[in-house]
Every structure is written in structure tokens, then in C-alpha cells.
C-alpha atoms as a PDB file:
ATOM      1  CA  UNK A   1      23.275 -15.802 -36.503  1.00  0.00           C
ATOM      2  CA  UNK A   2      21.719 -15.523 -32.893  1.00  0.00           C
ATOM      3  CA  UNK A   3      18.489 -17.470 -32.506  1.00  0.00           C
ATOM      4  CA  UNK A   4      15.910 -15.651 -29.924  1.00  0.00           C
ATOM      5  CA  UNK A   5      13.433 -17.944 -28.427  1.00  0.00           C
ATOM      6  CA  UNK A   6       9.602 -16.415 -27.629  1.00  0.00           C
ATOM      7  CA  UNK A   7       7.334 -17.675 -25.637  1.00  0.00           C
ATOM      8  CA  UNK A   8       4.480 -19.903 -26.212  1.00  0.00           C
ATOM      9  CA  UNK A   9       0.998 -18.346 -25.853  1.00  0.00           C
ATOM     10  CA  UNK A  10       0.557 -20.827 -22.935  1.00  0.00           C
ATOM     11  CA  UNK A  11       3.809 -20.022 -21.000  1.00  0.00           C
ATOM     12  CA  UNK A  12       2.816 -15.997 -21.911  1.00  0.00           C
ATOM     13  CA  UNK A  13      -0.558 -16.301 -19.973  1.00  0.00           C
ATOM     14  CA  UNK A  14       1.446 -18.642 -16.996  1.00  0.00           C
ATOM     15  CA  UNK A  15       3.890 -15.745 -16.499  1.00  0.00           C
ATOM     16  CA  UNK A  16       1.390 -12.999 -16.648  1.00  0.00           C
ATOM     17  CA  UNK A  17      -0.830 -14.751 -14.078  1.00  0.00           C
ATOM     18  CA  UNK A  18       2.191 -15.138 -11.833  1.00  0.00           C
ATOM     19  CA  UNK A  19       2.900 -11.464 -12.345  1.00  0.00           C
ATOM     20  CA  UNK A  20      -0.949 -10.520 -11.279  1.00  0.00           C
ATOM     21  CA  UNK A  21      -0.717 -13.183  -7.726  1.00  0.00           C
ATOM     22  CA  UNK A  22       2.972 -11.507  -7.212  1.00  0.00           C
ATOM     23  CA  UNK A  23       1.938  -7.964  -6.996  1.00  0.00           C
ATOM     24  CA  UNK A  24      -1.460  -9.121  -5.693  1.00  0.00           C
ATOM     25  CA  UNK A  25       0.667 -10.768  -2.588  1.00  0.00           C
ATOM     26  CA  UNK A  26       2.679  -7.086  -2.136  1.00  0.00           C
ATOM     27  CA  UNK A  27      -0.373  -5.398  -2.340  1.00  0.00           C
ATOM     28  CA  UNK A  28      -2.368  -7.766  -0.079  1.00  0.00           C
ATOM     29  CA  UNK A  29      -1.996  -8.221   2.770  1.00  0.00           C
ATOM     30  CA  UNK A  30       2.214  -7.509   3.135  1.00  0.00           C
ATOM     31  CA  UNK A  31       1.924  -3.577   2.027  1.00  0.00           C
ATOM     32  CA  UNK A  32      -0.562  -3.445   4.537  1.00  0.00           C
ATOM     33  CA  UNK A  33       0.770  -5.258   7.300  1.00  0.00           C
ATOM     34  CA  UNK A  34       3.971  -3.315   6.571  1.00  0.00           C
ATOM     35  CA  UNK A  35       2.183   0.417   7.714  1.00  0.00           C
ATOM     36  CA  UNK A  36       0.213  -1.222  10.377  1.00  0.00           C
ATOM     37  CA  UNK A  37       3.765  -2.985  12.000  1.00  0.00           C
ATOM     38  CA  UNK A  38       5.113   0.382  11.632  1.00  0.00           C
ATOM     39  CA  UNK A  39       2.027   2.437  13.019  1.00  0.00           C
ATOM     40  CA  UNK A  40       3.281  -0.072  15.898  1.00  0.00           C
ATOM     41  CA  UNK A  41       6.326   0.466  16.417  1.00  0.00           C
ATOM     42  CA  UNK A  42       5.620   4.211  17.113  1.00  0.00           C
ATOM     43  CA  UNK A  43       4.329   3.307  20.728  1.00  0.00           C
ATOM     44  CA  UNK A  44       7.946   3.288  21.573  1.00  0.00           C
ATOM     45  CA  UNK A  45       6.958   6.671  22.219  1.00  0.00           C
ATOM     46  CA  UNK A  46       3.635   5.951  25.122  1.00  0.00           C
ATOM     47  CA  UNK A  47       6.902   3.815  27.108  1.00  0.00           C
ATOM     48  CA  UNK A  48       8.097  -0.054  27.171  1.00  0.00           C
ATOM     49  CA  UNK A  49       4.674  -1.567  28.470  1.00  0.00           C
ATOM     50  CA  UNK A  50       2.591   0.071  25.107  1.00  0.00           C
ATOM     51  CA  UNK A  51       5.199  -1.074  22.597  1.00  0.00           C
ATOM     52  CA  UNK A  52       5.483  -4.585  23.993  1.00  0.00           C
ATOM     53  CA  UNK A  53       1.744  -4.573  24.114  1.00  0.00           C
ATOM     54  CA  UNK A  54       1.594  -3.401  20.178  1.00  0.00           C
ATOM     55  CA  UNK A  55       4.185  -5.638  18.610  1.00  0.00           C
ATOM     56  CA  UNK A  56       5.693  -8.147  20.173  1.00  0.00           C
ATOM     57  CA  UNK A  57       2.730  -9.767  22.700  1.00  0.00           C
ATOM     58  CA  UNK A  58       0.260 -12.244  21.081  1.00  0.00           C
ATOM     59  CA  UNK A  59      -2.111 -12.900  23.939  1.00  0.00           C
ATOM     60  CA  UNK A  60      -4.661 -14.598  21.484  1.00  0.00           C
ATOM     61  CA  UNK A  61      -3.296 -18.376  21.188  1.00  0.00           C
ATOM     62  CA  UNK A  62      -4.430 -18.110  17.599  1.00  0.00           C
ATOM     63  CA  UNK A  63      -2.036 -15.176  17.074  1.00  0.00           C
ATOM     64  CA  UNK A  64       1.195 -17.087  15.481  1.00  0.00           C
ATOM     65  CA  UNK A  65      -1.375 -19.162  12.890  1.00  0.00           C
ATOM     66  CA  UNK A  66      -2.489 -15.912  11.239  1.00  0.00           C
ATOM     67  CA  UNK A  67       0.890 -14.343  11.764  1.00  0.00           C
ATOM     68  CA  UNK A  68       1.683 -17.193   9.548  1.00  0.00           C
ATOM     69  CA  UNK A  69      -0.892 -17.345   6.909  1.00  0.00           C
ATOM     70  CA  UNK A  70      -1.681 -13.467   6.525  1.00  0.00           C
ATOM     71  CA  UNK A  71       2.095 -12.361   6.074  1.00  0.00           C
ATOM     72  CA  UNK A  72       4.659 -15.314   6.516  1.00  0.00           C
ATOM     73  CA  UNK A  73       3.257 -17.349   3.914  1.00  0.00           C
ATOM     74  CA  UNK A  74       2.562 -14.562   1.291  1.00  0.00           C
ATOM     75  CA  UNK A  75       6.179 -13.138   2.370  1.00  0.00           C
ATOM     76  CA  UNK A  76       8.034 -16.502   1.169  1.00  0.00           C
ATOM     77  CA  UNK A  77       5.602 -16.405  -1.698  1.00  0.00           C
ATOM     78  CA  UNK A  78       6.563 -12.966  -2.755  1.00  0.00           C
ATOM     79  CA  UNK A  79      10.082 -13.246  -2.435  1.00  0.00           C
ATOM     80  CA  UNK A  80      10.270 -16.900  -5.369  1.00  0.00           C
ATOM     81  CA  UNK A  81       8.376 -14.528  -7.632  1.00  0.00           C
ATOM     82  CA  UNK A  82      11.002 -11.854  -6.904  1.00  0.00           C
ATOM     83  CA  UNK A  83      13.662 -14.245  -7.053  1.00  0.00           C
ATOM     84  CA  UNK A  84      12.077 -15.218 -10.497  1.00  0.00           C
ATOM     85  CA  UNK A  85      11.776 -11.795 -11.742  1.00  0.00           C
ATOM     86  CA  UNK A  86      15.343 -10.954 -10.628  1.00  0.00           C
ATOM     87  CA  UNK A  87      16.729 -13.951 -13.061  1.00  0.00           C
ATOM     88  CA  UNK A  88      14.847 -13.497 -15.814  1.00  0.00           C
ATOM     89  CA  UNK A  89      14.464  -9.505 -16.139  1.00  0.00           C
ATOM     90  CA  UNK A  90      17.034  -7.127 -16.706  1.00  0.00           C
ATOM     91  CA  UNK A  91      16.723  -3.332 -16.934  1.00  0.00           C
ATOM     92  CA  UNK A  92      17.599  -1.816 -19.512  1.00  0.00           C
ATOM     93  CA  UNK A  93      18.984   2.193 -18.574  1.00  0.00           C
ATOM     94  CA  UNK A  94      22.346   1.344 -21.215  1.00  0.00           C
ATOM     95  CA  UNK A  95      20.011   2.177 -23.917  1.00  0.00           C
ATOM     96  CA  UNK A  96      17.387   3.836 -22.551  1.00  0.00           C
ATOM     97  CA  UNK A  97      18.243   6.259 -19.956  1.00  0.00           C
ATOM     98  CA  UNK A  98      14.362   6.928 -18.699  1.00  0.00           C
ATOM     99  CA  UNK A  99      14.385   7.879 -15.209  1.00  0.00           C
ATOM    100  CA  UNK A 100      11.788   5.292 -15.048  1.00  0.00           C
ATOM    101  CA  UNK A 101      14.253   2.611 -15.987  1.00  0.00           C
ATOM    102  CA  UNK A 102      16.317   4.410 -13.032  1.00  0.00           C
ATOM    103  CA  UNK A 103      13.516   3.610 -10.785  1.00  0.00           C
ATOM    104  CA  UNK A 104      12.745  -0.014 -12.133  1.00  0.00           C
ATOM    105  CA  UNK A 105      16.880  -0.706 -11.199  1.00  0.00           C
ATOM    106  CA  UNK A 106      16.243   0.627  -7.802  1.00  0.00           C
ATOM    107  CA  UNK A 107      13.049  -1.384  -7.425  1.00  0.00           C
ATOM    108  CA  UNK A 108      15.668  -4.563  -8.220  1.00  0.00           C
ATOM    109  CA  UNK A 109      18.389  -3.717  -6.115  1.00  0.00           C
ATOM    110  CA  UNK A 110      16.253  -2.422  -2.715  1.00  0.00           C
ATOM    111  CA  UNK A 111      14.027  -6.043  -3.447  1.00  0.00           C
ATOM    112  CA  UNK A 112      17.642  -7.755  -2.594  1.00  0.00           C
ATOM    113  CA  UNK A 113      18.425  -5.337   0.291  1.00  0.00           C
ATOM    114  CA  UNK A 114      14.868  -5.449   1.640  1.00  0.00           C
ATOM    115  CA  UNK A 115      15.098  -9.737   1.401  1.00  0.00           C
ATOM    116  CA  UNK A 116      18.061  -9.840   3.484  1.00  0.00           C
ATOM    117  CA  UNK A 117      17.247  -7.315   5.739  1.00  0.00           C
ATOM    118  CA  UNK A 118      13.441  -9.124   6.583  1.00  0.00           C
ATOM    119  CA  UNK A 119      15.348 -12.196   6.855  1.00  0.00           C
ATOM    120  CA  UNK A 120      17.493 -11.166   9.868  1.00  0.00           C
ATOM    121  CA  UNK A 121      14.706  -9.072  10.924  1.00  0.00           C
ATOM    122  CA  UNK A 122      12.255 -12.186  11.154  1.00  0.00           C
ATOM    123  CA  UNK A 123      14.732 -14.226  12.355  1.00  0.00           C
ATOM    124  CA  UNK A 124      15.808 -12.088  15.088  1.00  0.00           C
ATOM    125  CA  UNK A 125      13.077 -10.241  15.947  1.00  0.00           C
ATOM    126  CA  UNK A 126      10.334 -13.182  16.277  1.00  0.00           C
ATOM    127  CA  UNK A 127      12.056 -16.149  15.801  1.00  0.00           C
ATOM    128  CA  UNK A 128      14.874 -16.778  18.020  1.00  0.00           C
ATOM    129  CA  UNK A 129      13.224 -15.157  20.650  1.00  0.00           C
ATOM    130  CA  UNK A 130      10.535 -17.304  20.725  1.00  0.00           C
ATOM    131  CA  UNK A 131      11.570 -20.807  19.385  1.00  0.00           C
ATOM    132  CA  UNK A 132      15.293 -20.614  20.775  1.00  0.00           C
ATOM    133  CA  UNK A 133      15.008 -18.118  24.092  1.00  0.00           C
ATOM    134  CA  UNK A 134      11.411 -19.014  24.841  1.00  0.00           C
ATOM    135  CA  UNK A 135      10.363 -15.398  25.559  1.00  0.00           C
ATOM    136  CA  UNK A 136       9.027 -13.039  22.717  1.00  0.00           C
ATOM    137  CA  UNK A 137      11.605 -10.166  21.884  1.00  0.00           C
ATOM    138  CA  UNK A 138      12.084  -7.435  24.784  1.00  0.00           C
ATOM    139  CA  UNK A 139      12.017  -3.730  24.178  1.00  0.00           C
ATOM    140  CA  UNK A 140      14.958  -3.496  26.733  1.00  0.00           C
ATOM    141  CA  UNK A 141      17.038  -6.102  24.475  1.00  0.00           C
ATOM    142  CA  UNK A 142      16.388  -4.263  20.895  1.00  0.00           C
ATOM    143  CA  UNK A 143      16.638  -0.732  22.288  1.00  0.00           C
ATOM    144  CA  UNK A 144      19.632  -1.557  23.809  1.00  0.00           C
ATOM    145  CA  UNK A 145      21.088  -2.929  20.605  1.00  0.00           C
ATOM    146  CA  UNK A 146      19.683   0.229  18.702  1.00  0.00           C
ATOM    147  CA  UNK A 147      21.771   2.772  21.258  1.00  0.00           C
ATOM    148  CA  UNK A 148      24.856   0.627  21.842  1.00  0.00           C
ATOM    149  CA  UNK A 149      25.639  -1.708  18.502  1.00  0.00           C
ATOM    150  CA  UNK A 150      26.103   0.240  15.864  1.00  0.00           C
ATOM    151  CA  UNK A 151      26.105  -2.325  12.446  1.00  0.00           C
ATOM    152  CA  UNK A 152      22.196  -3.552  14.265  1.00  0.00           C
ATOM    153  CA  UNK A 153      21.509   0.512  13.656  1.00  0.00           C
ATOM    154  CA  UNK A 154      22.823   1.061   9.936  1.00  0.00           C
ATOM    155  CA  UNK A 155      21.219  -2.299   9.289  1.00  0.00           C
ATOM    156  CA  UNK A 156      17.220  -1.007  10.360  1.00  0.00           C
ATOM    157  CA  UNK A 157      18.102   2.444   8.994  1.00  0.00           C
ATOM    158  CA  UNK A 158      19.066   1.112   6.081  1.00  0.00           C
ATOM    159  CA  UNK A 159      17.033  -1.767   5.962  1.00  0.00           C
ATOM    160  CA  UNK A 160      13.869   0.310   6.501  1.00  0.00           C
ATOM    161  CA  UNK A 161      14.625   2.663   3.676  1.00  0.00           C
ATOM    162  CA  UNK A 162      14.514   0.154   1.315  1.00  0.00           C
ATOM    163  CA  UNK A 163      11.667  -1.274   2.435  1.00  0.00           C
ATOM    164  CA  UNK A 164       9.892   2.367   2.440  1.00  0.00           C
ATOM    165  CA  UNK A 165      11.279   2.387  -1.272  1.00  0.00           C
ATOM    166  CA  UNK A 166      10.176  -0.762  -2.597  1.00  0.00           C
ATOM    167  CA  UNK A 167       6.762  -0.587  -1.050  1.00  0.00           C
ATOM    168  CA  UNK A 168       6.111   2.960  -2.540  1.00  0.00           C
ATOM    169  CA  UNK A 169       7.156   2.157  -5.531  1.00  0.00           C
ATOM    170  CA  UNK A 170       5.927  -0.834  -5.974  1.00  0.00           C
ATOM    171  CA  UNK A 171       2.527   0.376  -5.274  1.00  0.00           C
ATOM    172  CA  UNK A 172       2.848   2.509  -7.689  1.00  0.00           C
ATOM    173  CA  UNK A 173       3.775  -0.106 -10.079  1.00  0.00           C
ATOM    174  CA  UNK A 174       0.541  -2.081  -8.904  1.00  0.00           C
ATOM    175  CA  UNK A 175      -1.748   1.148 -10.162  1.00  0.00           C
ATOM    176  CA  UNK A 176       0.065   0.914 -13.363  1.00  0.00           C
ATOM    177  CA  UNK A 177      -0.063  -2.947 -14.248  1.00  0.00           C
ATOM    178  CA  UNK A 178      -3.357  -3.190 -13.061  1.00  0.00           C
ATOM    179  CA  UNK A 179      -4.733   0.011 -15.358  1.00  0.00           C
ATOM    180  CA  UNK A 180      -6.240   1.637 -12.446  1.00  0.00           C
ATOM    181  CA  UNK A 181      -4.380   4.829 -13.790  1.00  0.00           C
ATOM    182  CA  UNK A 182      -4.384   5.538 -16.996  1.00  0.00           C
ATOM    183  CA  UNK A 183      -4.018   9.355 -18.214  1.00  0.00           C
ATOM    184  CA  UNK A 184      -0.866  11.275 -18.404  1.00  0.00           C
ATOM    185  CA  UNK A 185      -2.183  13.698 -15.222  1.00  0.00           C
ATOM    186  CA  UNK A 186      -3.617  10.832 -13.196  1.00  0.00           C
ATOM    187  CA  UNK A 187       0.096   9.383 -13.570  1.00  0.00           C
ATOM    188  CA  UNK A 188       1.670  12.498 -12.668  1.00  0.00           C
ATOM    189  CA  UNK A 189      -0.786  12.543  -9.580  1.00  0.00           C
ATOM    190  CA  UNK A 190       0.554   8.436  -9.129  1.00  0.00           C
ATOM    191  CA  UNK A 191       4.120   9.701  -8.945  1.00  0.00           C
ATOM    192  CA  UNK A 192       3.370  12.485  -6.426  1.00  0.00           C
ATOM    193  CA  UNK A 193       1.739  10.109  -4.488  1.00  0.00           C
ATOM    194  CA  UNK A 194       4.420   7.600  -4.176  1.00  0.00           C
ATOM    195  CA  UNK A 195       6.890  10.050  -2.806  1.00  0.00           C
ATOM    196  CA  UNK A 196       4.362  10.705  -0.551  1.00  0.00           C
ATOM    197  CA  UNK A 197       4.067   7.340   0.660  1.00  0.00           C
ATOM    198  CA  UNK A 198       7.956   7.197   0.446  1.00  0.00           C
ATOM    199  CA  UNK A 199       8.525   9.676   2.762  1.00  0.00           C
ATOM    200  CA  UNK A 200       5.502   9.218   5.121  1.00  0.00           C
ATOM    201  CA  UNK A 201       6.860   5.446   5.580  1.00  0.00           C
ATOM    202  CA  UNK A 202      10.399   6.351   6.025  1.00  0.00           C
ATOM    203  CA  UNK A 203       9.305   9.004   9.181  1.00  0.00           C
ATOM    204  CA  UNK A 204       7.624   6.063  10.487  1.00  0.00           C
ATOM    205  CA  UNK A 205      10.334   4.031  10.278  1.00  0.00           C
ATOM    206  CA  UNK A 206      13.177   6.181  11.638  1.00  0.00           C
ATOM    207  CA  UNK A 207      10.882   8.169  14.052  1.00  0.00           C
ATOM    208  CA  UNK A 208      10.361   3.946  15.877  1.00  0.00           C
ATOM    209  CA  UNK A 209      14.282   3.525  15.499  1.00  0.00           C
ATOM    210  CA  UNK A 210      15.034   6.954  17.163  1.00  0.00           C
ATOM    211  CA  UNK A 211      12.604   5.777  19.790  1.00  0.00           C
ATOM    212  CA  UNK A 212      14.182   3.110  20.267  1.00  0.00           C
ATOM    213  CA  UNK A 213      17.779   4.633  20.232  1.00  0.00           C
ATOM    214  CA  UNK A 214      16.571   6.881  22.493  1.00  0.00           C
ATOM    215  CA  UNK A 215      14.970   4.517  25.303  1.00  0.00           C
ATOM    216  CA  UNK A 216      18.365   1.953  25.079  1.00  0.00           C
ATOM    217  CA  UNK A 217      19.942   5.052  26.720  1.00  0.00           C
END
């Protein structure tokens, strides 16, 4: 006979809390330091001295500290709660094949993708540069590695579209857990919206690495 533990009242509200700060963090401020890093990126286009000016220079000594605190800090927070929901959550599409349950599997899998990927990305991008080269990243260096190294471009093209993904739809998500959509035609209206987002992040995204690709020329 199998035994199946539930949880305590107490350990019920501890987890649901956790849940709230989680999606909280995603929502604030890392959803919207995500659009405003790639609104960025896009003056690849206005030539090297407006993109270095946009992302990479922090001419305000305070700069790093809230780089730190507004999206570092909930980033690493973010990703344990992710971590925790990865081990103790499993979807469920063998029984129920919802396409719901095909986007909560999706949601899991581009959260792994997306970790990895912001790990080099932070690493690489802001970093080395600064810690280990003592300069902050050039836009000759990553455009050059966008046009001639071809893993460094699968890895932001793919990289990028799961973070378009798992922003989107975890927004989504957010409007659902905390009931600020209720009725079966505001959801409908939720899901249009998310492909929206979806797509309007991903043309970000690839429009700053086809910049890019194209200036390493």
C-alpha cells in the first residue's frame, strides 16, 4: 500500500508565500529590466558609440550597486525558487494532454535553457570584462564574435528565444496566480496577449543580434 504524505497547513502557507515573492521577483523588477536591456541593445543600429553608451557604460559610480540589488540579487533569487519548483513539480501531459500542460513543460524546460544561457551571458558579457580584463565589454569584441563564431550565435539566438518564451509566458502565468484575470474572454484576451509579448520580445532580440552580426562584418 503506497503512503502519500500532505502537507501541513504551515508548510502549505510557506510554499505559497514563496510562490507569490518568486513570481513577484520575475515580475519585478527582472521582466522589466529584461525589455528595457533589450530596448538597449537596439542602438546597435544609431552605430558603436550609442550602443556602448546604452548598455555597457556605467558613468554613475553608483551604477554596479543597483545593477546588483535591482536585478543580480532578485536574478539568483529567482533562479533557487526555480530550482525548487523544478524538483518538486512535475507536469503532468501523460494523462492530461491540455495544451496548457504543453505550455507549463515548455515553461520548465526554457527556465533551464534560459539559466544557463544568463549564466554565460552575465559572466561574459559583464563580468570578465570588467573584474578579469578591466575594461567593460566592447561592441567591436561581441560583434565580432556574433559575425565570425558561430556556437556564440546559436547560443544568443537560442538563448534569447527562451528567454522571450519564459518571460511571456510567465507573465501570463503571473495574471493568472494572482486573479487579475478571471473570465473565460479576459483569458482568451491573456493568451493573445502573451504571443504578443512573445513575438514583440523575440524581434527585439534578434533584430540587436542581426545588428550586431551585421556591424562584426
Amino acid at each position: 500500500m503506497t503512503t502519500v504524505a500532505h502537507a501541513s497547513p504551515a508548510q502549505s502557507h510557506s510554499a505559497f508565500i514563496r510562490a507569490r515573492i518568486g513570481s513577484l521577483l520575475a515580475v519585478l523588477p527582472l521582466s522589466v529590466w529584461t525589455v528595457v536591456h533589450l530596448w538597449n541593445n537596439l542602438a546597435v543600429f544609431q552605430g558603436e558609440a550609442k550602443w556602448q553608451s546604452q548598455v555597457t557604460d556605467q558613468s554613475h559610480p553608483l551604477a554596479p550597486v543597483f545593477t546588483a540589488v535591482v536585478v543580480l540579487l532578485p536574478l539568483v533569487l529567482h533562479a533557487i525558487w526555480g530550482i525548487g519548483r523544478l524538483l518538486t513539480s512535475r507536469p503532468n501531459n501523460n494523462r492530461y494532454g491540455y495544451f496548457a500542460n504543453f505550455k507549463y513543460l515548455i515553461q520548465r524546460l526554457s527556465a533551464i535553457g534560459v539559466l544557463l544561457f544568463l549564466g554565460a551571458h552575465i559572466w561574459l558579457a559583464l563580468l570578465k570584462p570588467r573584474f578579469i580584463d578591466g575594461h567593460a565589454e566592447r561592441f567591436a569584441d561581441i560583434a565580432h564574435e556574433m559575425r565570425f563564431h558561430t556556437p556564440t550565435l546559436i547560443v544568443y539566438l537560442l538563448g534569447t528565444l527562451g528567454v522571450a518564451y519564459h518571460v511571456a509566458n510567465g507573465l501570463q502565468t503571473f495574471a493568472m496566480g494572482w486573479g487579475l484575470v478571471r473570465s473565460k474572454q479576459a483569458l482568451r484576451r491573456l493568451d493573445g496577449a502573451a504571443i504578443g509579448l512573445f513575438v514583440v520580445l523575440l524581434a527585439m532580440s534578434w533584430g540587436a543580434i542581426y545588428g550586431l552580426f551585421q556591424a562584426g562584418q
